[in-house]
PDB file of N, CA and C in Angstrom:
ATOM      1  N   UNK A   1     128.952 -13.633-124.498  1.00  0.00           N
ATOM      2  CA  UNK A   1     129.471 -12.812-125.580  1.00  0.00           C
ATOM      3  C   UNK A   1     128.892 -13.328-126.897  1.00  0.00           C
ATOM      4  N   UNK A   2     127.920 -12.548-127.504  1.00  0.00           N
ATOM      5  CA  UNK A   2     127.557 -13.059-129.068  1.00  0.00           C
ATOM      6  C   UNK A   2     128.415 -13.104-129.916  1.00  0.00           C
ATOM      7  N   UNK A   3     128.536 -13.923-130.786  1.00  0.00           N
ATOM      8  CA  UNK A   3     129.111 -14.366-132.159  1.00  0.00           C
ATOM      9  C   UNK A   3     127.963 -14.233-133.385  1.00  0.00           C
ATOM     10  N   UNK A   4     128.615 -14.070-134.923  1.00  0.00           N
ATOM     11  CA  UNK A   4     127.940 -14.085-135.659  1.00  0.00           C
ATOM     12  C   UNK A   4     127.300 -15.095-135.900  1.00  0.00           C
ATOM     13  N   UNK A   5     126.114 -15.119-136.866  1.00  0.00           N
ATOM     14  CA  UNK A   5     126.166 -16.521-137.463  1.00  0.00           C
ATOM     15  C   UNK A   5     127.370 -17.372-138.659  1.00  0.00           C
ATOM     16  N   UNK A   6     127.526 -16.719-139.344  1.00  0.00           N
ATOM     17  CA  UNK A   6     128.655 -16.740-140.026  1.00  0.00           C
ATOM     18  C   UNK A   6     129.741 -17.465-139.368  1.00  0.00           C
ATOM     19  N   UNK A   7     130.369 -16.791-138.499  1.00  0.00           N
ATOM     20  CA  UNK A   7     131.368 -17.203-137.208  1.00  0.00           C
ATOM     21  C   UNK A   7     130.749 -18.693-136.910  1.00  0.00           C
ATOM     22  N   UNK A   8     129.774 -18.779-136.140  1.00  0.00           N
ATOM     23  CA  UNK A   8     129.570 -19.988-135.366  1.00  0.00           C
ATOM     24  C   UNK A   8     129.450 -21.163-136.634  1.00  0.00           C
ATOM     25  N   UNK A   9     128.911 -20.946-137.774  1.00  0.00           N
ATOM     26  CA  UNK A   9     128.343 -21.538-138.966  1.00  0.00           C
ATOM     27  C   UNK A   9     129.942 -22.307-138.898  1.00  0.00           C
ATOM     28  N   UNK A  10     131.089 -21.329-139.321  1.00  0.00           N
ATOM     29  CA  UNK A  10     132.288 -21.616-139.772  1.00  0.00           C
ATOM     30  C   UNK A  10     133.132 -22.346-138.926  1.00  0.00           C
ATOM     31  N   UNK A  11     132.696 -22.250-137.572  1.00  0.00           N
ATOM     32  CA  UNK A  11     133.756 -22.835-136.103  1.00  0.00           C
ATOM     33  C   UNK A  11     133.350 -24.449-136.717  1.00  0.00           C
ATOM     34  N   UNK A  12     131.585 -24.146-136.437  1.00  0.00           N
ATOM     35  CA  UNK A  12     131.000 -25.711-136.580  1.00  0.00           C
ATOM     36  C   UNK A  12     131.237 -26.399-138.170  1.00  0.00           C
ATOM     37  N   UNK A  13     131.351 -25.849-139.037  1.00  0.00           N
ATOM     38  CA  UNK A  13     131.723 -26.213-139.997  1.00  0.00           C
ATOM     39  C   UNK A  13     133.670 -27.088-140.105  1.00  0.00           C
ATOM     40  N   UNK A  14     134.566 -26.374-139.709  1.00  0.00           N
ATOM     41  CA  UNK A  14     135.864 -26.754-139.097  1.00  0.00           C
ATOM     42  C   UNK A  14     135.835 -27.850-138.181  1.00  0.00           C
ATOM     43  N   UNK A  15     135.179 -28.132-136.994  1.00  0.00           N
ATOM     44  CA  UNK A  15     134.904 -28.802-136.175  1.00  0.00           C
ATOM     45  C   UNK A  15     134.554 -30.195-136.607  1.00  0.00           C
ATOM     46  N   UNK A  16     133.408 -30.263-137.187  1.00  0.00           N
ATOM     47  CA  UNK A  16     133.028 -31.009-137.659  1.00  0.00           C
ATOM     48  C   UNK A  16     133.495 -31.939-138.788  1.00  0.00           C
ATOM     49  N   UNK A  17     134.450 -30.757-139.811  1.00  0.00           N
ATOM     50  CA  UNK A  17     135.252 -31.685-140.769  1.00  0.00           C
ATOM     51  C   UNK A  17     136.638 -32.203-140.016  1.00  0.00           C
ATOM     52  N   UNK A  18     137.227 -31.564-139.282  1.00  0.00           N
ATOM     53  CA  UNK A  18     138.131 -31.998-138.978  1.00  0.00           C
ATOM     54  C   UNK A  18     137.930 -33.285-137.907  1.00  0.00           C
ATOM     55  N   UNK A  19     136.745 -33.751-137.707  1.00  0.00           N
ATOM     56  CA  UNK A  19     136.674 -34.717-136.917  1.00  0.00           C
ATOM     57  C   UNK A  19     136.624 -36.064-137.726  1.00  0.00           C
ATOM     58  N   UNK A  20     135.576 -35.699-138.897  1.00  0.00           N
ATOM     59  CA  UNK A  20     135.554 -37.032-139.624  1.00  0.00           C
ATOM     60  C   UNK A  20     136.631 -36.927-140.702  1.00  0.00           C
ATOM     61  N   UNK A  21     137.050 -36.122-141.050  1.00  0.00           N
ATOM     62  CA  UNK A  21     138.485 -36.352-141.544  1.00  0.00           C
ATOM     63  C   UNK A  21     139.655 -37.731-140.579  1.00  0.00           C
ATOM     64  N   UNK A  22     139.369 -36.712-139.721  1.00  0.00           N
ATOM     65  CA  UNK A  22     140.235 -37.527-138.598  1.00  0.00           C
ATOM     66  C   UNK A  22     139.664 -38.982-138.478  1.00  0.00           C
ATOM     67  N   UNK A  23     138.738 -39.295-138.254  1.00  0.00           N
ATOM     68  CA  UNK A  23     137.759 -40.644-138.040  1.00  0.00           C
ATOM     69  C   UNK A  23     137.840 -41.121-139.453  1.00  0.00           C
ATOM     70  N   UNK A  24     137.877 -41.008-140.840  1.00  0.00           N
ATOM     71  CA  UNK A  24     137.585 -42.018-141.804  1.00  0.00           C
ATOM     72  C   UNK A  24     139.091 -41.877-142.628  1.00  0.00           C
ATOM     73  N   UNK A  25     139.998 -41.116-142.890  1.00  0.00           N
ATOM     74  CA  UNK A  25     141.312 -41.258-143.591  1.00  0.00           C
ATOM     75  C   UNK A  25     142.643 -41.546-142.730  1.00  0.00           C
ATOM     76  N   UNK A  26     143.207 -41.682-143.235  1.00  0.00           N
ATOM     77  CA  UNK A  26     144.914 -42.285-142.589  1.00  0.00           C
ATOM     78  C   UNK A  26     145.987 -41.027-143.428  1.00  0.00           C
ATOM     79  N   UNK A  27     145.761 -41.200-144.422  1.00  0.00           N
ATOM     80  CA  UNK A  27     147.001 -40.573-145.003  1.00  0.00           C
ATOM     81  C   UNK A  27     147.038 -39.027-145.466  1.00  0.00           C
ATOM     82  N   UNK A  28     147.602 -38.252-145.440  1.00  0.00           N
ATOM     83  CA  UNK A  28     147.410 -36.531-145.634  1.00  0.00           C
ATOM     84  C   UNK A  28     146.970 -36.330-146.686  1.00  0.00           C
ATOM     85  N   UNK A  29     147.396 -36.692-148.061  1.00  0.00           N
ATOM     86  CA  UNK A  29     146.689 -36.209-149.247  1.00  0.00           C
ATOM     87  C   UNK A  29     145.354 -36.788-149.015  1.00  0.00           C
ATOM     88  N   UNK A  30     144.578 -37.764-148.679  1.00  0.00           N
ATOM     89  CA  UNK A  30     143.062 -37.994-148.259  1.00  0.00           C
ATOM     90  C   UNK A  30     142.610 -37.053-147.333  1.00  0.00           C
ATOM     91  N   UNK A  31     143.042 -36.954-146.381  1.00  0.00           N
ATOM     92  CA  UNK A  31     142.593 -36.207-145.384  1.00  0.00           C
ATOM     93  C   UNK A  31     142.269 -35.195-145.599  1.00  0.00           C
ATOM     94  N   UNK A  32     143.256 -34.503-146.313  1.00  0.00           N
ATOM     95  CA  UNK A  32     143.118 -32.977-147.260  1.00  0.00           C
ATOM     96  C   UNK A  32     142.291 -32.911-148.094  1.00  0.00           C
ATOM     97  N   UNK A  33     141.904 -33.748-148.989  1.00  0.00           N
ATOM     98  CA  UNK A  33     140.654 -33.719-150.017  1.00  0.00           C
ATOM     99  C   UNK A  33     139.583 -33.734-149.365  1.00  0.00           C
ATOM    100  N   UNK A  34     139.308 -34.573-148.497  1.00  0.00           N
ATOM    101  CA  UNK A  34     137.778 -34.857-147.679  1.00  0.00           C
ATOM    102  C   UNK A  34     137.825 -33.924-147.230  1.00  0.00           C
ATOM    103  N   UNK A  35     138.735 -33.132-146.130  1.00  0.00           N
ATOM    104  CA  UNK A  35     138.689 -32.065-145.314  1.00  0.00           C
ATOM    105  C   UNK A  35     138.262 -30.693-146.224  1.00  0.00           C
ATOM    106  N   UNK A  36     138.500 -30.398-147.057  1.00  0.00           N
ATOM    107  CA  UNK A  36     138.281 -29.600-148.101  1.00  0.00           C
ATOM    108  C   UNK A  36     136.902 -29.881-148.925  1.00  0.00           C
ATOM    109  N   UNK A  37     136.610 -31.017-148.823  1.00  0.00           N
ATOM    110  CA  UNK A  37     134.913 -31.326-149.444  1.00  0.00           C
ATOM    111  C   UNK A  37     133.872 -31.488-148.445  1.00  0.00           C
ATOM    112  N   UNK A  38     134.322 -31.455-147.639  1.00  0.00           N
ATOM    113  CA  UNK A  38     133.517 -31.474-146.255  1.00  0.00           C
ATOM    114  C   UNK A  38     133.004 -30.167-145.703  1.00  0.00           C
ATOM    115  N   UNK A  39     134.079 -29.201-145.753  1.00  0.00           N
ATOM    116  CA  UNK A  39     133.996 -27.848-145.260  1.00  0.00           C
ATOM    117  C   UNK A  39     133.583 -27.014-145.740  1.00  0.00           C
ATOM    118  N   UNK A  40     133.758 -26.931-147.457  1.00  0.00           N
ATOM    119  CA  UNK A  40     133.394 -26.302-148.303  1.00  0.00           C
ATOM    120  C   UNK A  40     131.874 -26.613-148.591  1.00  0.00           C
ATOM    121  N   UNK A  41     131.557 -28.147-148.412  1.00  0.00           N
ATOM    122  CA  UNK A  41     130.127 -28.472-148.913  1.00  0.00           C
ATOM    123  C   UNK A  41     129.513 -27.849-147.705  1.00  0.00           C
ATOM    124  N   UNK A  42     129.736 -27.776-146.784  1.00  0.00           N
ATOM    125  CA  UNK A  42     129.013 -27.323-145.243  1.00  0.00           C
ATOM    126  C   UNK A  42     128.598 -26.155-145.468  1.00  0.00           C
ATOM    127  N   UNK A  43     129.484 -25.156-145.950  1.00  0.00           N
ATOM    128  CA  UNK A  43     130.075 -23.548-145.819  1.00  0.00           C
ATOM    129  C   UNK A  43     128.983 -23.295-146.791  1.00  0.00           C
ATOM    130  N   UNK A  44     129.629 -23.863-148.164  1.00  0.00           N
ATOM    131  CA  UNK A  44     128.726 -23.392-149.124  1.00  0.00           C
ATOM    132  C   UNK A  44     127.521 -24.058-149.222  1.00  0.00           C
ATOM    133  N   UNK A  45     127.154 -24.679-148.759  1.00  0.00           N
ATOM    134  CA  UNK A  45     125.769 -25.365-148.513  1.00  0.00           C
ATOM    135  C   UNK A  45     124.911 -24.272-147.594  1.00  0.00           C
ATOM    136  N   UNK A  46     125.455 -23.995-146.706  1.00  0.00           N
ATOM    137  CA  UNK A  46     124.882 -23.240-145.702  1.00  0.00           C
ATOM    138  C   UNK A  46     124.515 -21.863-145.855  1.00  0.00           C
ATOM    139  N   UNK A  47     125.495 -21.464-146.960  1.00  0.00           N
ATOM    140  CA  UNK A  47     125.050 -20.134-147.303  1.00  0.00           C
ATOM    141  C   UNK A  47     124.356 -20.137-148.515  1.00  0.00           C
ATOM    142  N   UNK A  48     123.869 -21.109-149.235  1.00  0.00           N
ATOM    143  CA  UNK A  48     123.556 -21.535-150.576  1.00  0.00           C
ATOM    144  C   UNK A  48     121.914 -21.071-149.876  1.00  0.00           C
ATOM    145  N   UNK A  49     121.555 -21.960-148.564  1.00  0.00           N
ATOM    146  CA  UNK A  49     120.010 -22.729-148.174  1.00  0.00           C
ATOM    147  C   UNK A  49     119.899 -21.149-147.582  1.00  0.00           C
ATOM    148  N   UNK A  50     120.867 -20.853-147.190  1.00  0.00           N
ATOM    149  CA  UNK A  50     120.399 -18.805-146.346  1.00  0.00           C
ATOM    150  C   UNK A  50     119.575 -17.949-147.168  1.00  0.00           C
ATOM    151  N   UNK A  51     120.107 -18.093-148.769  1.00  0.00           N
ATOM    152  CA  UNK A  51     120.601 -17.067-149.488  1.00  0.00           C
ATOM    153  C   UNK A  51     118.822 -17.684-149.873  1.00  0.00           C
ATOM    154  N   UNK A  52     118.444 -18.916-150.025  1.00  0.00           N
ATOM    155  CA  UNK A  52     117.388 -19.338-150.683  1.00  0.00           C
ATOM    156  C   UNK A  52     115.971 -18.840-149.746  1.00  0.00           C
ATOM    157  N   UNK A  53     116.296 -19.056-148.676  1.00  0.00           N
ATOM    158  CA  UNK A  53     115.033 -18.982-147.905  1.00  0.00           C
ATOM    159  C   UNK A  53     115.353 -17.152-147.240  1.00  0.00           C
ATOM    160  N   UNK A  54     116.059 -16.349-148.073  1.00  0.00           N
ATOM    161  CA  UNK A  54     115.862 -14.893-147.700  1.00  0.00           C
ATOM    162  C   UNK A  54     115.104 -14.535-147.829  1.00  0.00           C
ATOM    163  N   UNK A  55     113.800 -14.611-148.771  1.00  0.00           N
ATOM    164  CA  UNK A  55     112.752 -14.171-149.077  1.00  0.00           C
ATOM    165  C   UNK A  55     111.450 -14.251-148.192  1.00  0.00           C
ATOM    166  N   UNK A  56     111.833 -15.568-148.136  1.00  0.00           N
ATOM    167  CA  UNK A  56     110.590 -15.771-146.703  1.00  0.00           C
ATOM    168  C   UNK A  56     110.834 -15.546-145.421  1.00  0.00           C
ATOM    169  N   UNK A  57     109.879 -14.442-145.073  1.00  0.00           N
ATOM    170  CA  UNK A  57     110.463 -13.994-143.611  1.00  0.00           C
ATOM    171  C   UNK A  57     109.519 -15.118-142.459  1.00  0.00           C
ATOM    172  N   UNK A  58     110.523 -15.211-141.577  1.00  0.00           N
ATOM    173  CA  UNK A  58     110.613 -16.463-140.299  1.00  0.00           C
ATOM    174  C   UNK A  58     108.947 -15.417-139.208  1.00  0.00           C
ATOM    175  N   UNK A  59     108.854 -14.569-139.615  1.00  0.00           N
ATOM    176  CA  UNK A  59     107.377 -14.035-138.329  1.00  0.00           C
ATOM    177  C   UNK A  59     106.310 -13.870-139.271  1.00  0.00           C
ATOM    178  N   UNK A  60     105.520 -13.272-138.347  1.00  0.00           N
ATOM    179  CA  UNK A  60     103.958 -13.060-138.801  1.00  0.00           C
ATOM    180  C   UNK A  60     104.098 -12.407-140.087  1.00  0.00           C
ATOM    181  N   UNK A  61     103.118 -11.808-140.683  1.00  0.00           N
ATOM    182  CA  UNK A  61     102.986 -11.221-141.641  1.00  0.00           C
ATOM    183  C   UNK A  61     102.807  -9.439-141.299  1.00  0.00           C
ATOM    184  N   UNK A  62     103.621  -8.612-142.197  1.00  0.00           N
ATOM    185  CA  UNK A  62     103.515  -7.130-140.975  1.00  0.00           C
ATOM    186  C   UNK A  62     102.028  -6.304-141.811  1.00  0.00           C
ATOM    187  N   UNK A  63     101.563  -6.122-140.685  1.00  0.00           N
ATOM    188  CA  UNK A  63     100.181  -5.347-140.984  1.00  0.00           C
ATOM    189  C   UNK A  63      99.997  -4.243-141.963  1.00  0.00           C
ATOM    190  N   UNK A  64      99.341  -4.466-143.144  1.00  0.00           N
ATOM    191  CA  UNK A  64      99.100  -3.284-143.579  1.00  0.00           C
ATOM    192  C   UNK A  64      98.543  -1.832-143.255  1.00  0.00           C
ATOM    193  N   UNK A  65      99.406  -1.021-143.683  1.00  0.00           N
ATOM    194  CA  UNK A  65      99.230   0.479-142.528  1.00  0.00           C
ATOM    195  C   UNK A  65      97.769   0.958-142.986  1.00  0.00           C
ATOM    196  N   UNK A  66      96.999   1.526-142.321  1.00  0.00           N
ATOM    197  CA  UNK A  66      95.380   2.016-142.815  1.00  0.00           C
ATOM    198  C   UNK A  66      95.623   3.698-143.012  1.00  0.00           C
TER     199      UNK A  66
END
């Protein structure tokens, strides 16, 4: 079953903070700040580097029509 990118971006984004949240703080107000700078830097990082490299397309170059 496909998922977006968006979707998967955001699972792995969650995933990932909530692990090292979990692994480097003890107490809830920490946990909550990192967890929140973690997710957000991911999220918006990720759509920051999308938004940058839209221009350049990932294939060949498309043939000019004759």
């Amino acid at each position: 079953m496909p998922h977006s990118h968006l979707f998967l971006m955001t699972l792995y984004a969650l995933l990932v903070s909530v692990f090292f949240t979990v692994l480097w703080k003890r107490d809830r107000r920490s946990q909550l700040k990192i967890f929140l700078q973690l997710f957000l830097g991911m999220m918006v990082g990720g759509i920051l580097l999308a938004w940058l490299m839209f221009p350049f397309p990932s294939g060949p170059p498309a043939p000019f029509p004759s």
